[in-house]
N, C-alpha and C. Protein backbone atom coordinates (compact mmCIF):
# COMPACT_ATOMS: atom_id res chain seq x y z
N UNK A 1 50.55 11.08 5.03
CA UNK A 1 50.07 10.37 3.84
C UNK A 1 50.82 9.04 3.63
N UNK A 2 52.08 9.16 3.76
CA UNK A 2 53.15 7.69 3.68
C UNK A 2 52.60 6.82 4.59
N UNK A 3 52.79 7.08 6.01
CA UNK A 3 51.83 6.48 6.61
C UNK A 3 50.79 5.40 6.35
N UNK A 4 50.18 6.31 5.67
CA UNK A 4 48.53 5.07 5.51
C UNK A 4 48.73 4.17 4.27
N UNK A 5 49.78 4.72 3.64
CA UNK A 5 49.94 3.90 2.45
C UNK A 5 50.63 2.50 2.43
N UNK A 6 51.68 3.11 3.81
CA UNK A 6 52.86 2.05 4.04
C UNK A 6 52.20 0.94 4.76
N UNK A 7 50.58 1.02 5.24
CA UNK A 7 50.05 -0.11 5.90
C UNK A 7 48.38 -0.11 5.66
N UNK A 8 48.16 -1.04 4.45
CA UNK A 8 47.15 -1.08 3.44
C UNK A 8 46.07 -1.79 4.26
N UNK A 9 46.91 -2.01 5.87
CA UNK A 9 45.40 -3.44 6.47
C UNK A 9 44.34 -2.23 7.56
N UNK A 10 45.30 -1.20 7.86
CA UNK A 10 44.53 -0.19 8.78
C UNK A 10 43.74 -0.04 7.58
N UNK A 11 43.89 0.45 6.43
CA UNK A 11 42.78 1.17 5.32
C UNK A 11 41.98 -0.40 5.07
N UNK A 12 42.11 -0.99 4.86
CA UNK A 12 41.10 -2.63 4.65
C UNK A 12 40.34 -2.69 5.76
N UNK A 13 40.57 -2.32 7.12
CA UNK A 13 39.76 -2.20 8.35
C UNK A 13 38.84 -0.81 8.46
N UNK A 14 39.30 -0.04 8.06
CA UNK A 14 38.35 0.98 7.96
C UNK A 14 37.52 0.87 6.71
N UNK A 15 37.64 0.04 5.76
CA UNK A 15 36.47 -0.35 4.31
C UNK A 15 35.63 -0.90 4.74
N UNK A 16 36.05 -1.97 5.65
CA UNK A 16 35.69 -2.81 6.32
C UNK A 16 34.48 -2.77 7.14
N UNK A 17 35.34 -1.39 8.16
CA UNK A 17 33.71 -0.83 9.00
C UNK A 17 32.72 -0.20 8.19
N UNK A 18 33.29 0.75 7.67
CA UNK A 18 32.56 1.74 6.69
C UNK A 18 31.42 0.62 5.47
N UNK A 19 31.59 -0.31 5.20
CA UNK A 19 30.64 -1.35 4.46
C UNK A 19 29.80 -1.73 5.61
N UNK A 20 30.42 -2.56 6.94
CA UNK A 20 29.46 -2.97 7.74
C UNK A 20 28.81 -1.77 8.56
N UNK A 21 28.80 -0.68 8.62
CA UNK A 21 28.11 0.15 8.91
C UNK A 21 26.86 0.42 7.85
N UNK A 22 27.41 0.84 6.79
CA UNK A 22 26.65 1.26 5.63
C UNK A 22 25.31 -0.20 5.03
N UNK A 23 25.62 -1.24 5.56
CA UNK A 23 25.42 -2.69 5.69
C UNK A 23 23.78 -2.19 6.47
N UNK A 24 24.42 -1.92 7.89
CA UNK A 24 22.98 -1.56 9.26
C UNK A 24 22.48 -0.84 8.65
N UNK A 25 22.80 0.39 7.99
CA UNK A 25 22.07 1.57 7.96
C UNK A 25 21.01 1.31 6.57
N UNK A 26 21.47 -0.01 5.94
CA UNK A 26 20.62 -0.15 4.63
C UNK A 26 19.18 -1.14 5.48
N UNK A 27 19.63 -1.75 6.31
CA UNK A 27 18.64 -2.68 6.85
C UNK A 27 17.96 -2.03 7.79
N UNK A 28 18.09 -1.15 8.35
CA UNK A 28 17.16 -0.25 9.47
C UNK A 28 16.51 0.54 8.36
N UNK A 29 17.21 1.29 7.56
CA UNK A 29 16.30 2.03 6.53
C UNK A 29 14.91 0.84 5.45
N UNK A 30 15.43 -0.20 5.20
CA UNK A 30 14.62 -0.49 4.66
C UNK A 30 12.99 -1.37 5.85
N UNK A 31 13.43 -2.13 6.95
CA UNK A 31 12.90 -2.24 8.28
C UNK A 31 11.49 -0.68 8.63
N UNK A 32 12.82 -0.33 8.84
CA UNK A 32 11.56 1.69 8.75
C UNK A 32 10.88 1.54 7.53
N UNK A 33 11.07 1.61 6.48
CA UNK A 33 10.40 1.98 4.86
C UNK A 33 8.91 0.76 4.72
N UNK A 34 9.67 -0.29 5.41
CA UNK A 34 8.39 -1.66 5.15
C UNK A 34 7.31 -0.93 6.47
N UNK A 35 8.19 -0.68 7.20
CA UNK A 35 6.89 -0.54 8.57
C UNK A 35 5.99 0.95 8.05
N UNK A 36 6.75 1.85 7.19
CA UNK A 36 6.31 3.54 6.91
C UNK A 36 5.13 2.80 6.06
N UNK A 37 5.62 1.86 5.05
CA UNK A 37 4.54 1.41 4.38
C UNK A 37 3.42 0.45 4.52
N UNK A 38 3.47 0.20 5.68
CA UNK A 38 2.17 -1.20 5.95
C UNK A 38 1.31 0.13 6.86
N UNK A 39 1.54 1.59 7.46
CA UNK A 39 0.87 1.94 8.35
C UNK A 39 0.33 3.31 7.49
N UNK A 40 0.94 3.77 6.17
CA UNK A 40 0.22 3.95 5.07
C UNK A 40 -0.95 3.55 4.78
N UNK A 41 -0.75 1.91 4.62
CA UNK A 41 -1.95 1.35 3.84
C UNK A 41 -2.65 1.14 4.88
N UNK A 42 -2.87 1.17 6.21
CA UNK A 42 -4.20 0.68 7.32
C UNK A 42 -4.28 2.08 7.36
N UNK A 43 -3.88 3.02 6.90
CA UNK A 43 -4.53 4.42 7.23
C UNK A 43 -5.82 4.64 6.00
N UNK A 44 -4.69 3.99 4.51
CA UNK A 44 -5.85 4.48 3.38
C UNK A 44 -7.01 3.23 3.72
N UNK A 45 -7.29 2.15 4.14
CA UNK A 45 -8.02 1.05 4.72
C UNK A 45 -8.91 1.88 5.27
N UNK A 46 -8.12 2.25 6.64
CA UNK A 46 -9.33 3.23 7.31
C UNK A 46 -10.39 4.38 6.68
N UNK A 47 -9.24 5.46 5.81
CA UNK A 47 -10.22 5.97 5.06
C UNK A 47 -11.48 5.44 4.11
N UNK A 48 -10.85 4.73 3.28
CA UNK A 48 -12.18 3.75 2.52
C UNK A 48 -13.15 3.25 3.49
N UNK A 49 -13.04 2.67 4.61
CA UNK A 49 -14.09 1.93 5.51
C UNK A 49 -15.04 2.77 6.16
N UNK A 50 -14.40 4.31 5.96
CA UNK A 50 -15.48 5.49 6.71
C UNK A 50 -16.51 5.92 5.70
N UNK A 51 -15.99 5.92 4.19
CA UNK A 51 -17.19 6.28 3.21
C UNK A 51 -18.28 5.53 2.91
């Protein structure tokens, strides 16, 4: 525990990754969510165009 305390830049480097990770994982999730939703709407498209 003294350790990690006695050197505050290892813990600033691991915030560090842990943000720029959490960073990708917000932009691939939202990337997926826009694409989940444009292939939604050419599906309900399709349905309406068959009735």
């Amino acid at each position: 525990m003294e350790t990690t305390i006695s050197s505050p830049s290892s813990s600033a480097i691991i915030i560090q990754t842990l943000t720029f990770i959490l960073y990708i994982a917000i932009l691939i999730g939202g990337i997926y969510l826009i694409r989940s939703i444009k292939s939604i709407k050419k599906r309900l498209d399709k349905l309406e165009n068959e009735k």
